[in-house]
Protein backbone atom coordinates (compact mmCIF):
# COMPACT_ATOMS: atom_id res chain seq x y z
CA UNK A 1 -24.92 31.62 11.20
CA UNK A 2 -24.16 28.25 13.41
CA UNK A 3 -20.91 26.55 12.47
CA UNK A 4 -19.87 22.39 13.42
CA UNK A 5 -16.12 21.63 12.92
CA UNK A 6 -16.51 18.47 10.91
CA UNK A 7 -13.37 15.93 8.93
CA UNK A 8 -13.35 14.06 6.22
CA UNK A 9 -11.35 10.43 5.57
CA UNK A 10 -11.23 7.08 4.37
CA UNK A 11 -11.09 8.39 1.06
CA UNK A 12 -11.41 5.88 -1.71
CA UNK A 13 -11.61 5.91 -5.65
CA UNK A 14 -13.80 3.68 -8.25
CA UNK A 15 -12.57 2.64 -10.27
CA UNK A 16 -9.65 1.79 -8.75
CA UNK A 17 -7.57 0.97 -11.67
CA UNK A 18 -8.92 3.86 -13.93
CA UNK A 19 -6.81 6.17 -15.41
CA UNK A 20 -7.50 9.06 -13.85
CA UNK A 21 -7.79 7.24 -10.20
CA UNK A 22 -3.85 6.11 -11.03
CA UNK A 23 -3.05 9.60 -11.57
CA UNK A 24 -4.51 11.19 -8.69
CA UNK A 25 -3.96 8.17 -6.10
CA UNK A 26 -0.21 10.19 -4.94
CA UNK A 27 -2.21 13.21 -4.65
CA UNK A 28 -4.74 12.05 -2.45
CA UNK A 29 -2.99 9.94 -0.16
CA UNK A 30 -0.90 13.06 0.33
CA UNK A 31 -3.17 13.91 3.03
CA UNK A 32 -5.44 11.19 5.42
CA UNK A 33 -8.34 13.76 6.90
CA UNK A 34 -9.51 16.93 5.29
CA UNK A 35 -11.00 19.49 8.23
CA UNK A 36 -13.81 21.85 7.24
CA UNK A 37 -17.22 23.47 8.92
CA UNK A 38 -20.72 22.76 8.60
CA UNK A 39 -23.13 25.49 9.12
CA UNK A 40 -26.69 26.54 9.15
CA UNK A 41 -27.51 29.76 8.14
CA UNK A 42 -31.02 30.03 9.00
CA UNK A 43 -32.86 27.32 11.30
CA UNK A 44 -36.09 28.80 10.18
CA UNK A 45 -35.66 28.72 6.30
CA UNK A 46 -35.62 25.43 4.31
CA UNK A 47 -35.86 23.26 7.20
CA UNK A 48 -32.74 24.29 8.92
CA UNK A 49 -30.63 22.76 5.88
CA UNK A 50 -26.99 22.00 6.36
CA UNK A 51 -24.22 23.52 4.24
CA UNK A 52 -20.40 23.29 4.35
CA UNK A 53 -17.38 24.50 3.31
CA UNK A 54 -16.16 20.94 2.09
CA UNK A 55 -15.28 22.20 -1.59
CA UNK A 56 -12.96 25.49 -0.11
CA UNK A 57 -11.24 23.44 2.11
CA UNK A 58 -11.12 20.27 0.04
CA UNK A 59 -9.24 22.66 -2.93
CA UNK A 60 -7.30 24.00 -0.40
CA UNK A 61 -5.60 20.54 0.63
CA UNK A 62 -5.21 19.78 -2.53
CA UNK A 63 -3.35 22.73 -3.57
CA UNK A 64 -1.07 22.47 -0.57
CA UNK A 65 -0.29 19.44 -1.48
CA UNK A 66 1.39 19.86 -4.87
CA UNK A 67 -1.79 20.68 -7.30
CA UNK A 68 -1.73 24.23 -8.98
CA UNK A 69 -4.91 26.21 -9.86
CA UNK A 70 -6.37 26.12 -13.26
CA UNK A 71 -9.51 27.60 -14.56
CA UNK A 72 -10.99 25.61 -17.42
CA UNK A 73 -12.86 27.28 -19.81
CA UNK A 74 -16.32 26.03 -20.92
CA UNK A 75 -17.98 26.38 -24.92
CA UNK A 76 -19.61 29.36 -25.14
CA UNK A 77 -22.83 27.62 -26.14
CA UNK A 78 -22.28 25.04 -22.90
CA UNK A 79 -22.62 27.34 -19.83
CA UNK A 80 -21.67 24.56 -17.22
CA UNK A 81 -20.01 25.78 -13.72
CA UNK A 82 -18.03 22.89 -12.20
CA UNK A 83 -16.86 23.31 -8.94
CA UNK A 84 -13.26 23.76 -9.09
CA UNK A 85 -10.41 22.50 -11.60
CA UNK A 86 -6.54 22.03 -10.51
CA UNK A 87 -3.74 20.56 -12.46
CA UNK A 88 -1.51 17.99 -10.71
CA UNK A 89 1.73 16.73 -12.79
CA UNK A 90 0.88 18.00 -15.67
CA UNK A 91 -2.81 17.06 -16.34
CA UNK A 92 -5.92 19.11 -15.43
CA UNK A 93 -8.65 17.80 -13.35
CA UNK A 94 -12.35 19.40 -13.39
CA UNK A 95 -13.98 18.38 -9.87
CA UNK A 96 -17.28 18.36 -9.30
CA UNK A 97 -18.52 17.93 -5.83
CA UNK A 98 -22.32 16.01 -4.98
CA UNK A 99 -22.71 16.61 -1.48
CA UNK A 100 -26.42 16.01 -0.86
CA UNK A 101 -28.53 15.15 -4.26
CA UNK A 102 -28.00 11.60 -5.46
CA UNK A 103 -30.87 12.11 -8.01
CA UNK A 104 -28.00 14.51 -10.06
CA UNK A 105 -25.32 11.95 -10.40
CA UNK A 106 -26.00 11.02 -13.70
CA UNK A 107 -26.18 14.92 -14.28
CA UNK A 108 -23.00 14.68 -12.74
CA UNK A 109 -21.50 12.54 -15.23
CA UNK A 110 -22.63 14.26 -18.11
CA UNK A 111 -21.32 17.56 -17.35
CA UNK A 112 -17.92 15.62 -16.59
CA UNK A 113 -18.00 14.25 -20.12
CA UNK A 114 -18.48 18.20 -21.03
CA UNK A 115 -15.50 18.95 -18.81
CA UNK A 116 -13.12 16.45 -20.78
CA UNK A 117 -14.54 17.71 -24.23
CA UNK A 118 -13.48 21.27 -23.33
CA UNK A 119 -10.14 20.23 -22.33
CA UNK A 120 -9.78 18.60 -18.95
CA UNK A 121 -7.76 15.22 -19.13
CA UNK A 122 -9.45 13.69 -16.40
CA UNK A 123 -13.00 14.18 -14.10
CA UNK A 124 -13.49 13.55 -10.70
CA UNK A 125 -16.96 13.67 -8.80
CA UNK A 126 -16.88 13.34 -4.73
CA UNK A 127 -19.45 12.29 -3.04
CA UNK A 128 -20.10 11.53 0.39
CA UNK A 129 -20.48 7.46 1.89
CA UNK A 130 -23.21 9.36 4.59
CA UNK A 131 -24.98 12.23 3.76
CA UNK A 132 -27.23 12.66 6.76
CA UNK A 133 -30.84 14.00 6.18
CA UNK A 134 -34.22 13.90 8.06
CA UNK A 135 -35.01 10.65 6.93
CA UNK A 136 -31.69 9.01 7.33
CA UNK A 137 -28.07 8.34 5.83
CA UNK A 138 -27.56 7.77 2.15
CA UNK A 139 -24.36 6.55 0.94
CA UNK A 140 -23.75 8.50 -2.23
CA UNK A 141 -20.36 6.60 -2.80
CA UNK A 142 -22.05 3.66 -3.31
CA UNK A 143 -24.94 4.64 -5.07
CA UNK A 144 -22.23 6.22 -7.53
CA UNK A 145 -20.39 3.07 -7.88
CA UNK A 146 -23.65 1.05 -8.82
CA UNK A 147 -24.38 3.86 -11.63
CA UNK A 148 -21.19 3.97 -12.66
CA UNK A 149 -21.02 0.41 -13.12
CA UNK A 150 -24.27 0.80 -14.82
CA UNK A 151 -22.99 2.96 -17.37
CA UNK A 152 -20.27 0.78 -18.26
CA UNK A 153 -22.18 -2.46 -18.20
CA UNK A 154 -25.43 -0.66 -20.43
CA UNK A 155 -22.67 1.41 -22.90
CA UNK A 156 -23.96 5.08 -21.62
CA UNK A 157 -20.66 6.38 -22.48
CA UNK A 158 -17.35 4.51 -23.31
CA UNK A 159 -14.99 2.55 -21.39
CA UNK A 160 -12.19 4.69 -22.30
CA UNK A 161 -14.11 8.09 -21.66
CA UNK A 162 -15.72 6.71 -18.47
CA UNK A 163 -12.02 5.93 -17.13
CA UNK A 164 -10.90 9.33 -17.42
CA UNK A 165 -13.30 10.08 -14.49
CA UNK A 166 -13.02 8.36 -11.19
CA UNK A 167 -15.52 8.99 -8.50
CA UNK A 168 -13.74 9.86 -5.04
CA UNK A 169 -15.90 8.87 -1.65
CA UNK A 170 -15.21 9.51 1.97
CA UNK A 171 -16.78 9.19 5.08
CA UNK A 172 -17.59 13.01 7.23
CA UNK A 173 -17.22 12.78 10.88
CA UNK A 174 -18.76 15.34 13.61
CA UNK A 175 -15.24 16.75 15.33
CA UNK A 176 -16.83 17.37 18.60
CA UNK A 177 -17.43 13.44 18.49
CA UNK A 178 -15.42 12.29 16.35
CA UNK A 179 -19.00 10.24 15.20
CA UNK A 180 -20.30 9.65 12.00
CA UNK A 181 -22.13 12.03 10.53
CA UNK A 182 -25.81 10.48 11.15
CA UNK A 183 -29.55 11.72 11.44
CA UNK A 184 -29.16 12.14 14.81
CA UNK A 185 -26.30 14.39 14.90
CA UNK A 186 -27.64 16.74 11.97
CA UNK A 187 -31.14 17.01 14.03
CA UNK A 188 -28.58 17.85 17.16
CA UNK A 189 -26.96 20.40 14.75
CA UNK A 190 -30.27 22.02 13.53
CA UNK A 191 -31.41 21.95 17.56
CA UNK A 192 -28.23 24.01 18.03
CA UNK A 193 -29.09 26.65 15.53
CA UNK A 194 -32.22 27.41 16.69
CA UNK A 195 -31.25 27.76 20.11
CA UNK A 196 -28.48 30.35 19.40
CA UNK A 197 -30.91 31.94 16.88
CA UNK A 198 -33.69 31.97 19.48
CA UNK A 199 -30.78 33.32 22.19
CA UNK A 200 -31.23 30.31 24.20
């Protein structure tokens, strides 16, 4: 396995003014860049796709930085895994973490709405302003935001529901760099893998 040092920061919340982004807003600003490792593990399998560690280390920071654990438990007829849950002055938050698929953010949502009916006060999904892939850079964030805003403006889901869950973006850099993550830089990474795979 190939690893990259990348960081996270600029994180931001939508909506701003939602209850759960009010809560969480001390927490978050807590800490300004979030450090954590990409990696391939095979060049040769599924296109040389990149993975990462940003969920460990993401729960990490946040528990060093005043959140406890907590482990939410899901309906036995409702089999959902989220990602991670914490509880930060006392309120428990289920996270769920879209690193790459924009296609699942509705899915996203849903399962948050699951997460607050088994107990969770508040939802948060993270997702990435530029996910680098072969074709290009998608900013998740924003494509979040406009369904989001969807949902509110088209009633799939209430207002009050759809405030207890705040979307959280943030922009990855390459550390070596200290670039944006880009196309460019993830073909660079997948070069990299092969090479050390190959013993180049």
């Amino acid at each position: 396995m190939t690893t990259f040092p990348a960081f996270a920061t600029n994180f931001e919340f939508h909506p701003k003014n939602g209850d759960a982004a009010r809560h969480l807003v001390p927490l978050i600003e807590s800490f300004d860049r979030l450090d954590f490792t990409y990696h391939v593990n095979d060049p040769k399998v599924n296109q040389g796709q990149l993975a990462s560690d940003f969920d460990k280390q993401l729960e990490r920071a946040l528990l060093t930085c005043g959140a406890t654990e907590h482990n939410l438990t899901m309906p036995d007829d409702v089999p959902q895994e989220l990602d991670f849950a914490f509880s930060f002055d006392g309120c428990n938050v289920a996270v769920e973490i879209e690193k790459a698929n924009r296609e699942k953010f509705l899915r996203d949502l849903l399962k948050c709405h699951i997460y607050l009916k088994a107990g969770a006060h508040f939802a948060l999904v993270v997702l990435p302003r530029n996910y680098a892939h072969k074709h290009g850079v998608w900013d998740l964030f924003k494509f979040g935001i406009e369904r989001y805003n969807e949902c509110l403006t088209y009633g799939f889901g209430l207002p009050e529901t759809l405030g207890r869950i705040a979307l959280l973006g943030f922009v990855q850099y390459e550390s070596a760099t200290s670039r944006r993550m880009a196309k460019d830089i993830r073909g660079k990474m997948r070069i990299e893998a092969n090479d050390a795979v190959d013993g180049i």
